[in-house]
N, C-alpha and C. Protein backbone atom coordinates (compact mmCIF):
# COMPACT_ATOMS: atom_id res chain seq x y z
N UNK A 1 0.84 -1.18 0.00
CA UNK A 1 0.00 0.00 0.00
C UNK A 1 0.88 1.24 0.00
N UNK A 2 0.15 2.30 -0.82
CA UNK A 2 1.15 3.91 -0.98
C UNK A 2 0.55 4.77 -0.23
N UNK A 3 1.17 5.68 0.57
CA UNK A 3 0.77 6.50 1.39
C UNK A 3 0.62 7.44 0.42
N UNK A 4 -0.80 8.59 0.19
CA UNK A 4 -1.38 9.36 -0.52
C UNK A 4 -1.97 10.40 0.24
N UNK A 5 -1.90 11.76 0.43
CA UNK A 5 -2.42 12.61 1.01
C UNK A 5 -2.22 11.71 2.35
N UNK A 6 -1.39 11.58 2.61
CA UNK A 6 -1.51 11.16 4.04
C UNK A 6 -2.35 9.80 4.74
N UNK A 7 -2.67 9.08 3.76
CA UNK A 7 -3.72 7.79 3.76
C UNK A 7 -3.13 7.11 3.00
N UNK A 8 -4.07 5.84 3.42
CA UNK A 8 -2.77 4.68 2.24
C UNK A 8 -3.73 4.41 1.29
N UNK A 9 -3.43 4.05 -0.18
CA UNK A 9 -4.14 3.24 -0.84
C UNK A 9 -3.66 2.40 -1.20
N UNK A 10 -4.55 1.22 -1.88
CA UNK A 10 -4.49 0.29 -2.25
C UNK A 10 -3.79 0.22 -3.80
N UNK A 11 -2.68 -0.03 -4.25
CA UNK A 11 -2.04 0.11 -5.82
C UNK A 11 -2.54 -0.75 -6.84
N UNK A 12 -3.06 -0.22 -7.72
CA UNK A 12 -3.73 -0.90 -9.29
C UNK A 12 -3.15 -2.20 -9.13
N UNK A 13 -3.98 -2.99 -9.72
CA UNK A 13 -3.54 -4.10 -9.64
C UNK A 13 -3.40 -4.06 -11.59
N UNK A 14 -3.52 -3.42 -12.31
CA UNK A 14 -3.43 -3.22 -13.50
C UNK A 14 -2.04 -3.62 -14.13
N UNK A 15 -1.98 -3.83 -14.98
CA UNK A 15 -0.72 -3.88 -15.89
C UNK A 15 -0.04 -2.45 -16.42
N UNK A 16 1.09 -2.28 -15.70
CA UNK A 16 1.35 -0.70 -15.84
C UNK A 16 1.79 -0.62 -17.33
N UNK A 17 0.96 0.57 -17.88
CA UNK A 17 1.39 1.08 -19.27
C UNK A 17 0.82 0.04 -20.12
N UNK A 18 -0.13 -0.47 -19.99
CA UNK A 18 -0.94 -1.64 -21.00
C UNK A 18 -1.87 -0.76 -21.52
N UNK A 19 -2.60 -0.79 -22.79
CA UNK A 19 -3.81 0.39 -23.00
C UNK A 19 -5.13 -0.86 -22.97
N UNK A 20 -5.97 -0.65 -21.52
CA UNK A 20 -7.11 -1.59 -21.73
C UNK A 20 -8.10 -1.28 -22.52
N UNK A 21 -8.08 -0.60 -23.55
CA UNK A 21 -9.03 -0.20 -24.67
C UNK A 21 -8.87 -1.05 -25.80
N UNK A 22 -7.37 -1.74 -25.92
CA UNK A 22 -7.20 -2.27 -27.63
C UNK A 22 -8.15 -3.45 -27.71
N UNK A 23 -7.55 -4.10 -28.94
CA UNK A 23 -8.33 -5.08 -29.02
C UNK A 23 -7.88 -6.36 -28.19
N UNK A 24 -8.65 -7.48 -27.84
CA UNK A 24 -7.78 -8.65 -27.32
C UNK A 24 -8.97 -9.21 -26.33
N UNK A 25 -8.60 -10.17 -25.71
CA UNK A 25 -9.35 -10.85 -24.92
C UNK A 25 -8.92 -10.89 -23.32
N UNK A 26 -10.27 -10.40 -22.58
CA UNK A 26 -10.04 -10.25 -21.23
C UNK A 26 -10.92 -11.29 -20.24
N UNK A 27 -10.35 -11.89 -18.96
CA UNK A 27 -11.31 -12.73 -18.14
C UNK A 27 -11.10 -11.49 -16.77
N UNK A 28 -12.77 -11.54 -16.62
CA UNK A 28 -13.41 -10.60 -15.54
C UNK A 28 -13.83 -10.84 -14.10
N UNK A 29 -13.28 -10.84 -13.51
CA UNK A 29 -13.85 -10.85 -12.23
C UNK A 29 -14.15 -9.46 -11.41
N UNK A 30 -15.78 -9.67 -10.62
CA UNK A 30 -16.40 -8.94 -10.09
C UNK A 30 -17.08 -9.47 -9.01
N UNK A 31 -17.02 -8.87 -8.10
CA UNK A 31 -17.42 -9.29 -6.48
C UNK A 31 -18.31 -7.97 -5.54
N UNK A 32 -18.84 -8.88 -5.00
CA UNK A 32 -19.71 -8.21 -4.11
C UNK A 32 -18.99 -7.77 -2.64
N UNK A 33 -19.87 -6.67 -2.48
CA UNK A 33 -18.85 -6.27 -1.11
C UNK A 33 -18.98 -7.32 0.04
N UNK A 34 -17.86 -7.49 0.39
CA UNK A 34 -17.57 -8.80 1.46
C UNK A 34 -17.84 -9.67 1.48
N UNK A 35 -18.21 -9.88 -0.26
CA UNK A 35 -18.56 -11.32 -0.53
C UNK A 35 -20.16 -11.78 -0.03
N UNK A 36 -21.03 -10.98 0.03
CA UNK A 36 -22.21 -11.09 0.23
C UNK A 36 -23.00 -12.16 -0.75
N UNK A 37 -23.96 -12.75 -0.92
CA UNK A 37 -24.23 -13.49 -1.75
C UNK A 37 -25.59 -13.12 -2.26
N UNK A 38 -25.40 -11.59 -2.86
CA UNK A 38 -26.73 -11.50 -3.05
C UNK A 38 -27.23 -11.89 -4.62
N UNK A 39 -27.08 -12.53 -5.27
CA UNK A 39 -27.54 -13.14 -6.73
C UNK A 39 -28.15 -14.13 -6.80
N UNK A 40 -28.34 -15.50 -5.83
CA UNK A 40 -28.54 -16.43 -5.49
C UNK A 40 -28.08 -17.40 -4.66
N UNK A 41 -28.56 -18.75 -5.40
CA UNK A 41 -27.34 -19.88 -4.63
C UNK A 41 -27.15 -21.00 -5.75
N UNK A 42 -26.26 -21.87 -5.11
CA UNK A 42 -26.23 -23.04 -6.21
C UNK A 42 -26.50 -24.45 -5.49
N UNK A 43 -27.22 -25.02 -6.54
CA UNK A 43 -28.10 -26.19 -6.12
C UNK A 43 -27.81 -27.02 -6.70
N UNK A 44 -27.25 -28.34 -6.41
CA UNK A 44 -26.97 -29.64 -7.44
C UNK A 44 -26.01 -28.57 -8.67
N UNK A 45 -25.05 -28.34 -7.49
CA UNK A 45 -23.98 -27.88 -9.03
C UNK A 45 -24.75 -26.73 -10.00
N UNK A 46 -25.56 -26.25 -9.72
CA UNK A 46 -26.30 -25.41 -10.74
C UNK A 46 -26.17 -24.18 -10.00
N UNK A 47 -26.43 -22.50 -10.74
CA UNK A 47 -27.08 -21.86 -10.53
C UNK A 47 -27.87 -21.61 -9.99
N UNK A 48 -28.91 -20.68 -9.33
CA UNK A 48 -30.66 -20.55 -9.15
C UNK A 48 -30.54 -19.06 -9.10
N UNK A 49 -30.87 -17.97 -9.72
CA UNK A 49 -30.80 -16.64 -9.91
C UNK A 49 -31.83 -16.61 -8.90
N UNK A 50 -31.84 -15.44 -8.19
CA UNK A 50 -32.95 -14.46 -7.60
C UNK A 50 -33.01 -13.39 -8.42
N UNK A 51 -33.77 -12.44 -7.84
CA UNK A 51 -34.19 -11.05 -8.70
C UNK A 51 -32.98 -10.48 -9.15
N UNK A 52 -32.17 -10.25 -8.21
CA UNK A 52 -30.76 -9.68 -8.19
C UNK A 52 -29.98 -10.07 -9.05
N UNK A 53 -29.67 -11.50 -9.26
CA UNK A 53 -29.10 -12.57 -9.75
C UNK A 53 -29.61 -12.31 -11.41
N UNK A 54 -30.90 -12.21 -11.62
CA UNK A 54 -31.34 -11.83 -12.97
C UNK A 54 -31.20 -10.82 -13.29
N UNK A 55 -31.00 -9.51 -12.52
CA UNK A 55 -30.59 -8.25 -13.23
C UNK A 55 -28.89 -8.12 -13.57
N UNK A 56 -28.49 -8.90 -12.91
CA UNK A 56 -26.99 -8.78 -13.12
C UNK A 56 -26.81 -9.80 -14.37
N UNK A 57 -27.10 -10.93 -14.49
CA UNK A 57 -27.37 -11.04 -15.92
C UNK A 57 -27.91 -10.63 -17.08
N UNK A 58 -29.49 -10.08 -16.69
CA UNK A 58 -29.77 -9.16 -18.01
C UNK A 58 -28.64 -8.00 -18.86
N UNK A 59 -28.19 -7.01 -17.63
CA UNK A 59 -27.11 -6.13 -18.22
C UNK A 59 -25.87 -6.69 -18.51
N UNK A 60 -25.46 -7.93 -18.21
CA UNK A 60 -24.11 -8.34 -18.76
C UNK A 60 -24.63 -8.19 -20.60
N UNK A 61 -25.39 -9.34 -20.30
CA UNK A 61 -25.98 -9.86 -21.96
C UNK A 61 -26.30 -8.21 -22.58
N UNK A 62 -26.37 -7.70 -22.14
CA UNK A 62 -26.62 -6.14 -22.88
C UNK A 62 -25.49 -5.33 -23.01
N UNK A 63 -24.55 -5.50 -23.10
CA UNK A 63 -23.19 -4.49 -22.65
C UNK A 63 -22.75 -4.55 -23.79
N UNK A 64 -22.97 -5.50 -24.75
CA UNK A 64 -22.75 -5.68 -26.52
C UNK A 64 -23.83 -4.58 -26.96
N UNK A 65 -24.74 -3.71 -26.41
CA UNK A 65 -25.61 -2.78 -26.81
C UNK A 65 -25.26 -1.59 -26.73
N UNK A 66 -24.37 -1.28 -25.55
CA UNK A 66 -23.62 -0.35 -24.89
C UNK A 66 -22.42 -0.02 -25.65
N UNK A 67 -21.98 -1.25 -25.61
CA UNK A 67 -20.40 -1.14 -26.08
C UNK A 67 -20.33 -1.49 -27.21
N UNK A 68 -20.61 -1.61 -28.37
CA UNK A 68 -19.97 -2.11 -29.85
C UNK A 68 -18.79 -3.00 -29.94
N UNK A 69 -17.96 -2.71 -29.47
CA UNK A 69 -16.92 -2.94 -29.57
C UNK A 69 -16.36 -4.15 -28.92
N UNK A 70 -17.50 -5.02 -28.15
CA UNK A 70 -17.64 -5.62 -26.71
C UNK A 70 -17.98 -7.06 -27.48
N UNK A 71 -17.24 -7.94 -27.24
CA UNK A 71 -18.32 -9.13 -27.79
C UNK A 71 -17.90 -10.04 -26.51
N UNK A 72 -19.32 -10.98 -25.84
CA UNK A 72 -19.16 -11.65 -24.96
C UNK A 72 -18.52 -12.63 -24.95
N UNK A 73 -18.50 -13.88 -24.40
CA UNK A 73 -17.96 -15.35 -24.63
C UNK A 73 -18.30 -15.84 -23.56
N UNK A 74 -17.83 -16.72 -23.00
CA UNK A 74 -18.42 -17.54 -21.49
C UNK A 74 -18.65 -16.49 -20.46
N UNK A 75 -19.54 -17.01 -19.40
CA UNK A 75 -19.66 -16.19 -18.33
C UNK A 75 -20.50 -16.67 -17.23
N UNK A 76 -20.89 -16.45 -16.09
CA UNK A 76 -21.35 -16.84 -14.85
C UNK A 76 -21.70 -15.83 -14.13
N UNK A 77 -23.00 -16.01 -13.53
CA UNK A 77 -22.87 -15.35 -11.87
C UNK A 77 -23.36 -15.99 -11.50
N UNK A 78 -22.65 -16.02 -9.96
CA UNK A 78 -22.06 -16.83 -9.28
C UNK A 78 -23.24 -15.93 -8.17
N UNK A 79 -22.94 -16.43 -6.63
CA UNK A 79 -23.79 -16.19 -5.74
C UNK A 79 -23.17 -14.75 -5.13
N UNK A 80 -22.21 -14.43 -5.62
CA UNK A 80 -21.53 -13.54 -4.86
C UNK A 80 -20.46 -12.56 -5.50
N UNK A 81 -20.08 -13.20 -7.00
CA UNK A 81 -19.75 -12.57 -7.90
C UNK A 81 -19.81 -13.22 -9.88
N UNK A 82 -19.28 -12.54 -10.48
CA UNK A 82 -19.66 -12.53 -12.04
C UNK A 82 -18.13 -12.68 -12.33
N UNK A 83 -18.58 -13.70 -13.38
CA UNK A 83 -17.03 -14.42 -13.78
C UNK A 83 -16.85 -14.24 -15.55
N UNK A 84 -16.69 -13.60 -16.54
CA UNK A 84 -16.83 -13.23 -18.37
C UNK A 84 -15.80 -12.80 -18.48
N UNK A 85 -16.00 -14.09 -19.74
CA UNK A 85 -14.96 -13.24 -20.99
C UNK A 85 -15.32 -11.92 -21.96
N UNK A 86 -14.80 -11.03 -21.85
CA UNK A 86 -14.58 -10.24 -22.85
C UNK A 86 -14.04 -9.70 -23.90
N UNK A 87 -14.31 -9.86 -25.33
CA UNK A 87 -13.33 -9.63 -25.93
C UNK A 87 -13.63 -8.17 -26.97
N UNK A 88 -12.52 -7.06 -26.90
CA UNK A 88 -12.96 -5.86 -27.06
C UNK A 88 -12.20 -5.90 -28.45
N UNK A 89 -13.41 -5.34 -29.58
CA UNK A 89 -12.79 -5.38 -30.70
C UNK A 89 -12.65 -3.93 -31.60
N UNK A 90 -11.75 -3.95 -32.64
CA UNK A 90 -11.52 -2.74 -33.48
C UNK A 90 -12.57 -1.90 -34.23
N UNK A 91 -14.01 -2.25 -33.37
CA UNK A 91 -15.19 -1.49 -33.92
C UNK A 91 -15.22 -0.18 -33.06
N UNK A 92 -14.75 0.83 -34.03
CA UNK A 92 -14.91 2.09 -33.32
C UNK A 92 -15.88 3.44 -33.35
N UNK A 93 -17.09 2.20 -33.95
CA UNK A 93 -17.95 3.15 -34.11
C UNK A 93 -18.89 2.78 -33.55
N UNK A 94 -20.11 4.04 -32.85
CA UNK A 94 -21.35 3.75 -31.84
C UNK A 94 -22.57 4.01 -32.62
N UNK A 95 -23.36 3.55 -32.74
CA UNK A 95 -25.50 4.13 -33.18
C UNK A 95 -25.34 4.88 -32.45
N UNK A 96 -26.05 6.35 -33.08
CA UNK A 96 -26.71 7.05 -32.25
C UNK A 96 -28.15 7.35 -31.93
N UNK A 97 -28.68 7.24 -31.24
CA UNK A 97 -30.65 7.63 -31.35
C UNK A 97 -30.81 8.78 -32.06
N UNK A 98 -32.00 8.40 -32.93
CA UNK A 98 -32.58 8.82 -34.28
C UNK A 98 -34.03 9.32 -33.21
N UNK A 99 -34.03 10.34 -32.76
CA UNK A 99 -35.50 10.91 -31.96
C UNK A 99 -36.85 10.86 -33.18
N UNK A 100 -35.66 10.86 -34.42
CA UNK A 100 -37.41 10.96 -35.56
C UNK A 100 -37.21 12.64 -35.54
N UNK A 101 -38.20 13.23 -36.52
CA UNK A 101 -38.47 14.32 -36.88
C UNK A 101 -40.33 14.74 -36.19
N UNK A 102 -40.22 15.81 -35.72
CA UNK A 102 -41.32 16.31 -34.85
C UNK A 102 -42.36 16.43 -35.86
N UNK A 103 -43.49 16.45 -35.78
CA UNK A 103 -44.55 16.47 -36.53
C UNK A 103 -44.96 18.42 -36.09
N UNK A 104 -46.13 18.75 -36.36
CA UNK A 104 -46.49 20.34 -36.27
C UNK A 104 -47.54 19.49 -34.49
N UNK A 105 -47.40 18.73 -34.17
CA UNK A 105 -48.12 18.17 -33.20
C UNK A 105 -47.55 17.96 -32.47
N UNK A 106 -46.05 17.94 -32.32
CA UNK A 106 -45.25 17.68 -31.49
C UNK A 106 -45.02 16.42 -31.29
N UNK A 107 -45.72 15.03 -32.04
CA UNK A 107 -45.22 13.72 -32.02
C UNK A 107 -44.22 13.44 -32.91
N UNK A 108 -43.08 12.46 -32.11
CA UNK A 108 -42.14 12.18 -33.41
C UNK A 108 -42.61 10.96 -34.14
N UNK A 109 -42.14 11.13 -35.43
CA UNK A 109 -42.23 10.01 -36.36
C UNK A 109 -41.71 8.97 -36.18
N UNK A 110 -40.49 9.10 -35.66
CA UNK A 110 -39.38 7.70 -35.61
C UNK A 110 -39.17 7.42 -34.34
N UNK A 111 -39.18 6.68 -33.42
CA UNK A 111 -39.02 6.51 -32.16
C UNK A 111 -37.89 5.90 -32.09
N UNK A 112 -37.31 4.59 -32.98
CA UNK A 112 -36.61 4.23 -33.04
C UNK A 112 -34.95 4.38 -33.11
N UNK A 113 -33.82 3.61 -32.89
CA UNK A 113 -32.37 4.00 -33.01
C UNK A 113 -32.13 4.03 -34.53
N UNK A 114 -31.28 5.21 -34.93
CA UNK A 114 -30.79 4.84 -36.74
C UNK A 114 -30.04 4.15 -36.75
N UNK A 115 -29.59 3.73 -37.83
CA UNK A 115 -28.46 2.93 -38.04
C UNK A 115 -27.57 3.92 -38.46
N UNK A 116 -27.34 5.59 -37.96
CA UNK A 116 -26.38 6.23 -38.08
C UNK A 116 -25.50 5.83 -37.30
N UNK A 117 -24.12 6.45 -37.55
CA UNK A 117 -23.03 5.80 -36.57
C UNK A 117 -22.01 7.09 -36.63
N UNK A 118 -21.40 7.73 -36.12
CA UNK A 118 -20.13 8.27 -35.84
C UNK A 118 -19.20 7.67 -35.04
N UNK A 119 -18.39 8.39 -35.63
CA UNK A 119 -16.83 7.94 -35.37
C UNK A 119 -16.91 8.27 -33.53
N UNK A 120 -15.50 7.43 -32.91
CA UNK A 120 -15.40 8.05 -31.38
C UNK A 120 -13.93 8.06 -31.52
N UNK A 121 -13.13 8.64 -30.88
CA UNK A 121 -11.86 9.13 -30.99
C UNK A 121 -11.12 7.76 -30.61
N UNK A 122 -11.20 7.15 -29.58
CA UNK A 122 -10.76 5.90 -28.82
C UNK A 122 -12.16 5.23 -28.04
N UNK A 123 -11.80 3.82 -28.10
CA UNK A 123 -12.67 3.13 -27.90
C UNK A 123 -12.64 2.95 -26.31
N UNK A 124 -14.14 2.37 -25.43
CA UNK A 124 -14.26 2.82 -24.14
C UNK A 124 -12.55 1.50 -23.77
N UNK A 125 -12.62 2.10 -22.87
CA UNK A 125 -11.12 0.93 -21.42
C UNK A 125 -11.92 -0.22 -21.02
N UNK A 126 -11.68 -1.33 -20.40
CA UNK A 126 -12.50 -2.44 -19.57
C UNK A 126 -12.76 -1.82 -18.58
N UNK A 127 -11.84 -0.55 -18.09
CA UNK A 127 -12.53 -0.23 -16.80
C UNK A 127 -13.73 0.93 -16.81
N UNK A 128 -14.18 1.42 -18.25
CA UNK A 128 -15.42 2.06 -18.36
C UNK A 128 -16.46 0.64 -18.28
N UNK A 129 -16.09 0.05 -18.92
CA UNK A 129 -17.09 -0.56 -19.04
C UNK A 129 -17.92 -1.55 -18.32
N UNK A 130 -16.53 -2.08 -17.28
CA UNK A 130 -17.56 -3.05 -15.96
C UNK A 130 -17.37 -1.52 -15.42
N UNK A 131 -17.61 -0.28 -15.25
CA UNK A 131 -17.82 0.61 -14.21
C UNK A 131 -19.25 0.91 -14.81
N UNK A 132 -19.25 1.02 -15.70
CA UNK A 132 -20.98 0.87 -16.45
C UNK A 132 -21.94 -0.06 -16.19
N UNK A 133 -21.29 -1.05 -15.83
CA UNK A 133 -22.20 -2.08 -15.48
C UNK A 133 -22.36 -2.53 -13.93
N UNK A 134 -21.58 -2.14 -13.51
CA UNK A 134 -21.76 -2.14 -12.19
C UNK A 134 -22.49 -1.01 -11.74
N UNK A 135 -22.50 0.18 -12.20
CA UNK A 135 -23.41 1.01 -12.25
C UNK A 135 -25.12 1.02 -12.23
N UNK A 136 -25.38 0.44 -13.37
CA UNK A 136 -26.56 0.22 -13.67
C UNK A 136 -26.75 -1.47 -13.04
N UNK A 137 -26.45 -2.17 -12.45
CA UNK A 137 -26.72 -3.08 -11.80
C UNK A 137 -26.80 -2.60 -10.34
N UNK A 138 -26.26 -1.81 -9.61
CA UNK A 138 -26.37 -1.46 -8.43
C UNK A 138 -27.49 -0.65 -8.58
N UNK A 139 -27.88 0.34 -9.40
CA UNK A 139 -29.03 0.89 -9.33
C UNK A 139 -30.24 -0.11 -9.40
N UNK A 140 -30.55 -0.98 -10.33
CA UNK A 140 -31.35 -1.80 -10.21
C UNK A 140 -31.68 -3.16 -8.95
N UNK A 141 -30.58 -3.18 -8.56
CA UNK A 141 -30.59 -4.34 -7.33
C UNK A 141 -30.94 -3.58 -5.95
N UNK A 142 -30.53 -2.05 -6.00
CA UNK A 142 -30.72 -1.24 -4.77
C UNK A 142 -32.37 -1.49 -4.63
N UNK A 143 -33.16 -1.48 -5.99
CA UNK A 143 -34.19 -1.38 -5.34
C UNK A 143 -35.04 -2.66 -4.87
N UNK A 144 -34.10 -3.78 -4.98
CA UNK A 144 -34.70 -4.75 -4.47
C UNK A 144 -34.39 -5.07 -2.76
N UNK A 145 -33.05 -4.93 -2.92
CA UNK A 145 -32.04 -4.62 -1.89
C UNK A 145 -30.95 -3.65 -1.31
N UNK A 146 -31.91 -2.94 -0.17
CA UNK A 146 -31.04 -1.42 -0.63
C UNK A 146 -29.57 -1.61 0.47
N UNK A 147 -29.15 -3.10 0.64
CA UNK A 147 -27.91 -3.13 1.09
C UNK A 147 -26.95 -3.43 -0.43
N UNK A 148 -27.42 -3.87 -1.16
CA UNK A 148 -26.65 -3.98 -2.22
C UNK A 148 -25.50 -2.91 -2.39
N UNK A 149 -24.09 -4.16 -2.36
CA UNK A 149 -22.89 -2.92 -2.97
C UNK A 149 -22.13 -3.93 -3.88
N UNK A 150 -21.20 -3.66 -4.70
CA UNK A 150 -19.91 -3.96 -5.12
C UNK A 150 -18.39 -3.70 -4.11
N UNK A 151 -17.63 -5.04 -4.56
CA UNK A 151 -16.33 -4.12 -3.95
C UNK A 151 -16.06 -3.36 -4.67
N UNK A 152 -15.01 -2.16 -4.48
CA UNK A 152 -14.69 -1.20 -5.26
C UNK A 152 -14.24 -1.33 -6.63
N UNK A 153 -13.11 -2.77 -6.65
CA UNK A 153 -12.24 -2.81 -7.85
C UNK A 153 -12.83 -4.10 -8.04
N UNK A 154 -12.36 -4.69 -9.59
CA UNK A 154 -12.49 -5.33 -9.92
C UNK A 154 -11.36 -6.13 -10.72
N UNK A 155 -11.46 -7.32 -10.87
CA UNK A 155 -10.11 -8.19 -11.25
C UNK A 155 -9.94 -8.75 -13.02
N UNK A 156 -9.10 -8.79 -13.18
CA UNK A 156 -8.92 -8.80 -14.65
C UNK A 156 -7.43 -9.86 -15.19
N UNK A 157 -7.69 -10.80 -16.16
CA UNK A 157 -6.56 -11.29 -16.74
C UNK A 157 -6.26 -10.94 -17.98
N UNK A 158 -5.28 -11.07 -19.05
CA UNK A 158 -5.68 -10.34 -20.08
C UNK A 158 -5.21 -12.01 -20.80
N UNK A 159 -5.94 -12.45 -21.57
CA UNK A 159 -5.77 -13.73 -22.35
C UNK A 159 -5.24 -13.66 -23.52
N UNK A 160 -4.21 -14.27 -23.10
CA UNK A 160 -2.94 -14.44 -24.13
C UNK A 160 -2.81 -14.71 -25.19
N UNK A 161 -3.53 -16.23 -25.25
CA UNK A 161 -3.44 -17.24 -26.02
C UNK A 161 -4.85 -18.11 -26.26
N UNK A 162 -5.23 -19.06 -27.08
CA UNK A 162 -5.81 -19.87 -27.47
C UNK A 162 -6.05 -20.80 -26.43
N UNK A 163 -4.94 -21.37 -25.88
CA UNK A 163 -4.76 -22.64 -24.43
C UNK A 163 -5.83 -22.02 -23.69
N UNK A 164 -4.87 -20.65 -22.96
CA UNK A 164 -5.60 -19.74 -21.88
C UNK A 164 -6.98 -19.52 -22.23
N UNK A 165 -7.36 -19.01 -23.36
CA UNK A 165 -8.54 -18.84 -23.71
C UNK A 165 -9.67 -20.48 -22.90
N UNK A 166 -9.39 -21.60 -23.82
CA UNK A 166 -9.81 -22.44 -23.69
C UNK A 166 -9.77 -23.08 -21.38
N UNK A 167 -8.70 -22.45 -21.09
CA UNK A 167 -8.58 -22.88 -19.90
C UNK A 167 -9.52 -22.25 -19.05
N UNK A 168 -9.74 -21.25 -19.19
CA UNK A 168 -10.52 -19.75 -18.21
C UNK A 168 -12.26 -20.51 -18.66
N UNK A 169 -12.65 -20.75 -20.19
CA UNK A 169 -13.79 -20.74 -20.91
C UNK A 169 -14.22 -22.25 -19.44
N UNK A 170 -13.28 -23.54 -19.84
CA UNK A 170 -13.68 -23.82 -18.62
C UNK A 170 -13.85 -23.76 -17.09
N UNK A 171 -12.74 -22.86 -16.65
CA UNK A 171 -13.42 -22.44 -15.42
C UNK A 171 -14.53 -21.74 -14.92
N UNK A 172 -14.84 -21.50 -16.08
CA UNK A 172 -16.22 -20.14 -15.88
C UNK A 172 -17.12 -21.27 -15.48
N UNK A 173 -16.93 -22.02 -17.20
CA UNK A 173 -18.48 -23.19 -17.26
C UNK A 173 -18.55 -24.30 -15.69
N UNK A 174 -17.39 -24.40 -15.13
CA UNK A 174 -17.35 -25.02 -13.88
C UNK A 174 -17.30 -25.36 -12.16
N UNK A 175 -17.41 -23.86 -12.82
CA UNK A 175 -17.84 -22.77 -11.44
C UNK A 175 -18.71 -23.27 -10.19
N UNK A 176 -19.83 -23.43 -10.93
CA UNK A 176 -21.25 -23.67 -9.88
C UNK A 176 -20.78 -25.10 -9.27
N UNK A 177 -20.28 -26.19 -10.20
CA UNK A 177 -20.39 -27.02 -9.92
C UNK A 177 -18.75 -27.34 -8.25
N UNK A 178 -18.44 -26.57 -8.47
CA UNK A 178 -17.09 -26.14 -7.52
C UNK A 178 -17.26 -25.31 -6.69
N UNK A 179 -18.61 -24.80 -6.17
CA UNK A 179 -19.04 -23.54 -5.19
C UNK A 179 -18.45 -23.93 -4.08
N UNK A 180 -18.82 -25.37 -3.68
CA UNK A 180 -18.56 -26.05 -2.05
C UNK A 180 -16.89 -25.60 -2.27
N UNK A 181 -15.97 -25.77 -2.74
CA UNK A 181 -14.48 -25.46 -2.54
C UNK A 181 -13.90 -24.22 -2.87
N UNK A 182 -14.98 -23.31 -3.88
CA UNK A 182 -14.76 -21.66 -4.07
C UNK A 182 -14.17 -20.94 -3.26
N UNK A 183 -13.01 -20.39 -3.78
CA UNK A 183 -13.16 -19.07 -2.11
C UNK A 183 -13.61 -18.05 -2.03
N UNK A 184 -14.14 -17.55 -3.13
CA UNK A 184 -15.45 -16.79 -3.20
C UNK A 184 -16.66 -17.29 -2.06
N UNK A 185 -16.97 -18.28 -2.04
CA UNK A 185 -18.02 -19.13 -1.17
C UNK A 185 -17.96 -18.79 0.95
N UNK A 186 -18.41 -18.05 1.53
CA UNK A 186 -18.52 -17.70 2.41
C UNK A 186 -18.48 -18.70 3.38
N UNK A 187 -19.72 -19.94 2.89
CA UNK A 187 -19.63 -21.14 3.58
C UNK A 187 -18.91 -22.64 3.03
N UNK A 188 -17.43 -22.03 2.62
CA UNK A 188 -16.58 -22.99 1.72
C UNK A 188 -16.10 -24.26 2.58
N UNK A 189 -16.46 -25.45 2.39
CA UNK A 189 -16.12 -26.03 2.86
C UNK A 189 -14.50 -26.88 2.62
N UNK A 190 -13.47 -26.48 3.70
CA UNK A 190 -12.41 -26.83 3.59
C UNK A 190 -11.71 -28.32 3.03
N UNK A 191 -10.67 -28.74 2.68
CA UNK A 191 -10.41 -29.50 2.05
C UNK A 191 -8.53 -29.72 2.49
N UNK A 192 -8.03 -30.95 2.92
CA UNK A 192 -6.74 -31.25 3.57
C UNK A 192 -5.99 -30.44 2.86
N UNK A 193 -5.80 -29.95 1.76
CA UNK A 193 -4.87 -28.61 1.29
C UNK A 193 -5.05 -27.19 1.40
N UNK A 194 -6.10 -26.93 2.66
CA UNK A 194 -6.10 -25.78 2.51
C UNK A 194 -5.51 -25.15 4.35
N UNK A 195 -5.80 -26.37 5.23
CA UNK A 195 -4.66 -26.43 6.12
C UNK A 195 -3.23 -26.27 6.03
């Protein structure tokens, strides 16, 4: 930890001087504050979403709406945190909403998004973008649960290779079924190597 204004913080766990905007493939980790388990639980190796649990999935699956540039690949949530691949690509252009043209009535014609697009100077970082989503997931879960938080930061690998790719794709998919030994898992039940 660096002493800052007189307080310590906690140092990036980032890759110094990496640009997390290019293109390439990233594995995501995101956690709840203190490991709370508010998304669900897992049952016979499975999943079981609650309300919470389903809004934090709806906006993952939507972040390819947000982001252009964003394409998903495996992913999970977990009881306590969200486990995706991301892979951010050389599309550097966004839709913008098409409001339609006003009538003398004041209704618009087009309600719909155009398929206009402009240019953006640089494409969003990984860290706009789970900060976007953690965003709009905390707003939506607050109102189910207004203890709902995130930890502050969030964890990131940057995938190298094809192997790695393939290695992470199964840890995601094998997750639930590995909750009892998780250390994510609050009520993890120990195992002679962890003595």
């Amino acid at each position: 930890m660096a002493l800052f204004r007189n307080k310590y913080r906690i140092e990036s766990t980032r890759l110094s001087g990496y640009d997390y905007s290019q293109p390439g493939g990233y594995f995501v980790t995101i956690v709840t504050y203190n490991r709370e388990c508010f998304f669900g639980d897992v049952a016979d190796g499975e999943m079981v979403l609650n309300n919470c649990g389903d809004i934090a999935e709806k906006f993952w699956l939507e972040i390819p709406n947000h982001f252009p540039n964003v394409i998903l690949d495996e992913f999970v949530i977990m009881p306590n945190h969200v486990h995706g691949i991301m892979i951010l690509t050389n599309k550097n252009k966004v839709e913008t909403p098409n409001l339609g043209v006003s009538t003398n009535l004041g209704v618009s014609t087009n309600l719909g998004v155009s398929t206009n697009t402009v240019p953006t100077k640089k494409p969003p970082t990984l860290g706009i973008i789970i900060n976007q989503y953690k965003r709009i997931v905390t707003i939506n879960c607050k109102n189910r649960n207004p203890h709902f938080r995130w930890q502050r930061r969030f964890f990131e690998h940057i995938i190298r290779n094809e192997q790695s790719l393939h290695t992470i794709r199964q840890y995601i998919y094998n997750n639930p079924l590995k909750w009892e030994l998780d250390n994510e898992n609050p009520n993890k039940t120990s195992t002679p190597y962890d003595q």
